[in-house]
Protein backbone atom coordinates (compact mmCIF):
# COMPACT_ATOMS: atom_id res chain seq x y z
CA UNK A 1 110.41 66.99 1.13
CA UNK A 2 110.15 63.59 -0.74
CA UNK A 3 106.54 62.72 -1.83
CA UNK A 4 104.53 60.70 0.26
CA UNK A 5 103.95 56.92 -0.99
CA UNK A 6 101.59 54.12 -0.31
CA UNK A 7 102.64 50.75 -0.58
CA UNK A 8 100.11 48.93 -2.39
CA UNK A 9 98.40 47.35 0.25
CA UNK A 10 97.78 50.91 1.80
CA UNK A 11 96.88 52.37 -1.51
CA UNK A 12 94.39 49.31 -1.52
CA UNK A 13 92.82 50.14 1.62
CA UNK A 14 92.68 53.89 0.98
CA UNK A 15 90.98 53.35 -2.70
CA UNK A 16 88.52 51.20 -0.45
CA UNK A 17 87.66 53.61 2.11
CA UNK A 18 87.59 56.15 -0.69
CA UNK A 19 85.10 54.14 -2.54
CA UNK A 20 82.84 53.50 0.75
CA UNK A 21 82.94 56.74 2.07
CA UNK A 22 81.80 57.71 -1.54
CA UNK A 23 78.98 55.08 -1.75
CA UNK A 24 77.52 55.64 2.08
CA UNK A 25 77.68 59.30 2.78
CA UNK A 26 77.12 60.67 -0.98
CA UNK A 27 75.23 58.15 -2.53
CA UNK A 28 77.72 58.21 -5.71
CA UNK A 29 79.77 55.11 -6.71
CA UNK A 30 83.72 55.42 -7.16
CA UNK A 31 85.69 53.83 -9.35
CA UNK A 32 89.12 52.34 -8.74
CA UNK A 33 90.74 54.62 -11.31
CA UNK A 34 89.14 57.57 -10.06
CA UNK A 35 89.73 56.86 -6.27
CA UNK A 36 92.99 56.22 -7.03
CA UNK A 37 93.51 59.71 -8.72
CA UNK A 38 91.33 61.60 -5.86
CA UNK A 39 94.48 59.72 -3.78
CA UNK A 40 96.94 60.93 -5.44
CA UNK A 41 95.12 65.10 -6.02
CA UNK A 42 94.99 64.13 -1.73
CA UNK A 43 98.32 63.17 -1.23
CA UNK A 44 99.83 66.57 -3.35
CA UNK A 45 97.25 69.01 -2.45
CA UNK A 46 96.97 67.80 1.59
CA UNK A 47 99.02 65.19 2.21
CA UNK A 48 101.81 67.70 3.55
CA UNK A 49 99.63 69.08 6.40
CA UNK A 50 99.13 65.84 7.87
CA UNK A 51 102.72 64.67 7.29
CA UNK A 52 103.76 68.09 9.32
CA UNK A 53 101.23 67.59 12.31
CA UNK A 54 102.19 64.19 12.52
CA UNK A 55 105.39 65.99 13.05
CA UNK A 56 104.38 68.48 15.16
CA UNK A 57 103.15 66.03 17.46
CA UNK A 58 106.20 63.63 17.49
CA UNK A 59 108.22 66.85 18.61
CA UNK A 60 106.05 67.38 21.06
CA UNK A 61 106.68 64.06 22.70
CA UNK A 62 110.01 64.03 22.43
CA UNK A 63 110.20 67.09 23.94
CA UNK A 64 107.94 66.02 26.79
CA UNK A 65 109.94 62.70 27.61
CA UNK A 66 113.42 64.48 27.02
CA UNK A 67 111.78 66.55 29.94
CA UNK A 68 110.84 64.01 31.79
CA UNK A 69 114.34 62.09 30.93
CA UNK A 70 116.50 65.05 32.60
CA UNK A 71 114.24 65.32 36.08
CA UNK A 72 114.81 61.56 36.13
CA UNK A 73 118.71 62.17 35.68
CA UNK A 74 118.19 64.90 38.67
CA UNK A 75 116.97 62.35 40.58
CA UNK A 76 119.99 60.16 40.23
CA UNK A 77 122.44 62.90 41.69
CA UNK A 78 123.90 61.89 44.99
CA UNK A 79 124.09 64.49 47.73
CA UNK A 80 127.67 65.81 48.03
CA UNK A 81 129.23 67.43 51.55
């Protein structure tokens, strides 16, 4: 699996959500430097389970409208005598 990247406006964001979760719920300020490395320890030590739900879920889907796809076909089928 190829790592997971961030283009830098996403890094951007995350680094700032980082940083404000960091400052509301625990009171402690982040840095940039040290958001962007709690990022990066995220993206290796995590980052996989997330990218495999999202997966998971996608499948899912799929396999619900390929479902839903072939009952439609079905329903195209002309009556033959």
């Amino acid at each position: 699996m190829k790592p997971i990247e961030f283009s830098k406006e996403e890094t951007g964001a995350i680094v700032a959500a980082l940083q404000k979760y960091f400052r509301d719920e625990l009171d402690t300020e982040l840095g940039k430097l040290p958001a962007e490395l709690l990022l990066d320890f995220l993206k290796t030590a995590i980052g996989g389970h997330f990218y495999n739900r999202g997966l998971y879920d996608a499948q899912a889907l799929f396999a619900a409208r390929s479902d839903e796809l072939v009952e439609a076909i079905y329903g195209l089928e002309q009556p033959v005598a």
